[in-house]
Protein backbone atom coordinates (compact mmCIF):
# COMPACT_ATOMS: atom_id res chain seq x y z
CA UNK A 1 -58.49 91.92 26.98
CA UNK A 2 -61.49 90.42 25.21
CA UNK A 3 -60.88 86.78 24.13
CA UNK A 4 -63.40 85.39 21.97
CA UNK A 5 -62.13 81.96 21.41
CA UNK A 6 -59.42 79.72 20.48
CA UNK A 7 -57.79 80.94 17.11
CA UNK A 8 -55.92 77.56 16.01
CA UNK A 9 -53.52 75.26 17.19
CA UNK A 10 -49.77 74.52 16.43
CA UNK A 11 -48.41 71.01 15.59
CA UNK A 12 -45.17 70.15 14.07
CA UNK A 13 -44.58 67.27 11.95
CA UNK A 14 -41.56 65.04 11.68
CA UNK A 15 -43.02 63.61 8.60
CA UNK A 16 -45.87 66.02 6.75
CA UNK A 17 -47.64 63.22 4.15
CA UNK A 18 -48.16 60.67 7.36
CA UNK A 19 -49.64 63.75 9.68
CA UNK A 20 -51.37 64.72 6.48
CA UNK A 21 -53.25 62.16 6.27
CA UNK A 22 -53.88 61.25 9.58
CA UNK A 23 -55.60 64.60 9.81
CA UNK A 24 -57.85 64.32 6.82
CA UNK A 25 -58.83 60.74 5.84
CA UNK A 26 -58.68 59.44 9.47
CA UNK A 27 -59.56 62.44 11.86
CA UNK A 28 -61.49 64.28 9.16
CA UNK A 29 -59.96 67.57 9.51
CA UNK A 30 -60.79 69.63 5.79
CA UNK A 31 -57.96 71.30 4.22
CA UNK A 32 -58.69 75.49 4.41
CA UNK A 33 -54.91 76.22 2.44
CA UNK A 34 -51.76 74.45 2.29
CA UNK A 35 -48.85 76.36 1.66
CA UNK A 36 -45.11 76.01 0.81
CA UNK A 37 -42.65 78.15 2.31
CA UNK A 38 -39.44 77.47 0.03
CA UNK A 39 -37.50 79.86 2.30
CA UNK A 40 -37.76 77.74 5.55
CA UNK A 41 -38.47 74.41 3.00
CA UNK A 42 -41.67 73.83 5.30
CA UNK A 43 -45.33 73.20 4.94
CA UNK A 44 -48.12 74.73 6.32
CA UNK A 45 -51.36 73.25 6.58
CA UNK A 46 -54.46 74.83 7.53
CA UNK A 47 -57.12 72.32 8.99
CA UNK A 48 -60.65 72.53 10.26
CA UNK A 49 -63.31 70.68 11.69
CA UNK A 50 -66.90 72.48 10.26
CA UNK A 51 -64.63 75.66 9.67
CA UNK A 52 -64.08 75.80 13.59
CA UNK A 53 -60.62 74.88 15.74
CA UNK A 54 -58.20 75.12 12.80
CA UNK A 55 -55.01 73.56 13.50
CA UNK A 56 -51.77 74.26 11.77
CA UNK A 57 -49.92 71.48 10.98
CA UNK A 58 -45.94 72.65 10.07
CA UNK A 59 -43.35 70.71 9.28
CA UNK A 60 -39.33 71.95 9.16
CA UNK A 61 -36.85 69.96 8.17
CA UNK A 62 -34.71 70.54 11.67
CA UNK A 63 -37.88 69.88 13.94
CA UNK A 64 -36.33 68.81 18.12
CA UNK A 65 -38.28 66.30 19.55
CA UNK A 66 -40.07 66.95 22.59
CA UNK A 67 -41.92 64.86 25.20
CA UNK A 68 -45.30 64.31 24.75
CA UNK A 69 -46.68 62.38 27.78
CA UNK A 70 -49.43 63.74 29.03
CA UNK A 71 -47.84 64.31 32.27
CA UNK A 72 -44.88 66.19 30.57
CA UNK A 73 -44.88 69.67 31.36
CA UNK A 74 -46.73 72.61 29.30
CA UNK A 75 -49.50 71.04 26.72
CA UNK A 76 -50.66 68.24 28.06
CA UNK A 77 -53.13 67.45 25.41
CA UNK A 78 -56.22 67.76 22.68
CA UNK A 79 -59.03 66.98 23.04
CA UNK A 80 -62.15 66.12 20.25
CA UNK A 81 -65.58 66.43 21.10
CA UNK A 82 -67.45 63.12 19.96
CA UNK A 83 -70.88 61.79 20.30
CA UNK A 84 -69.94 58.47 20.46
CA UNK A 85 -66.21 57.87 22.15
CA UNK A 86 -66.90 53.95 21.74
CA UNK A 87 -67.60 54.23 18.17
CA UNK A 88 -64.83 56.74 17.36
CA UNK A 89 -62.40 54.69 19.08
CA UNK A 90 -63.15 51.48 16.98
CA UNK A 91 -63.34 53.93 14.03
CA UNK A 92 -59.72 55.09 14.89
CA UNK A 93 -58.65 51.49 15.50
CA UNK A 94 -59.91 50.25 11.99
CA UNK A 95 -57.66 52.55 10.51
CA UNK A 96 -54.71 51.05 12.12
CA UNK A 97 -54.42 53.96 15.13
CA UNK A 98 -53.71 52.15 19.12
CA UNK A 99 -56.09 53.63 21.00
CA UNK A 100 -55.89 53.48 24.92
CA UNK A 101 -59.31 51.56 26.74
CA UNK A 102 -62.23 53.75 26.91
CA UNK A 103 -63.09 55.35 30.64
CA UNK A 104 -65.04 57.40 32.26
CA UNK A 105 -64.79 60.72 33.70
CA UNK A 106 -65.43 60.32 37.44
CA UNK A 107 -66.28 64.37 37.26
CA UNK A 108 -69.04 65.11 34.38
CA UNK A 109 -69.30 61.04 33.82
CA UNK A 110 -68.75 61.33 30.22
CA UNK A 111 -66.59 58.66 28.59
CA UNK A 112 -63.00 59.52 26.95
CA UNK A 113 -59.99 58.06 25.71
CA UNK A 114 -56.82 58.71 24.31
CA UNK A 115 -54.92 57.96 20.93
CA UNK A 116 -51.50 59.71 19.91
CA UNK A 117 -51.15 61.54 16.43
CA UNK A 118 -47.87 60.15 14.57
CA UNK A 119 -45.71 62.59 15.85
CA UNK A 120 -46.36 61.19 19.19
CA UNK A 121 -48.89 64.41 20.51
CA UNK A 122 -51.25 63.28 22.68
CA UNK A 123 -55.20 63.23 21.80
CA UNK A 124 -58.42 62.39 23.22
CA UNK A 125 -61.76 61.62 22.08
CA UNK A 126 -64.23 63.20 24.72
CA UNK A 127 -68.15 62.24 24.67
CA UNK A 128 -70.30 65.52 24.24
């Protein structure tokens, strides 16, 4: 096997305008193709960030809820490569998103945080 990267990533919506928007006018995600699917009465949105990392944003109509602590088991989180985590963060907070306190990585000694996406998935803004 020859992996050359990370293709996209999955997130289901439990409400498609909010996580819509939050994508594009606050994270900045561009919109590649957005799609109905009548037969499953879902979305799907194609996102990217400089035409890298696409995520797919779906939303069904008979989504389960799932935990999404960091600590829960299987994805634990995303993570968004910033040059300026202070700045982002205040950014993120201006439009309205809680956004935990900004630390420090005691490993590489870059600064992060973490912010939570209205469905409740965990993200992080991590200093390049």
């Amino acid at each position: 096997m020859d992996i050359k990267g990370i293709h996209h990533i999955a997130i289901i919506t439990g409400d498609y305008e909010r996580s819509k928007r939050f994508y594009t006018e606050i994270l900045g995600f561009t919109i590649v193709k957005e799609t109905f699917r009548a037969e499953r009465k879902s979305y799907k949105l194609d996102l990217a960030i400089d035409g890298l990392y696409q995520i797919e944003l779906f939303s069904f109509p008979d989504h389960v809820e799932r935990s999404s602590f960091p600590e829960a088991k299987g994805l634990r989180h995303l993570a968004f490569a910033v040059e300026n985590v202070d700045a982002a963060a205040s950014e993120l907070r201006a439009n309205g998103v809680e956004v935990q306190g900004v630390r420090t990585d005691e490993i590489t000694n870059k600064q992060f945080c973490f912010f939570y996406d209205p469905n409740g998935q965990p993200l992080e803004l991590y200093e390049i």
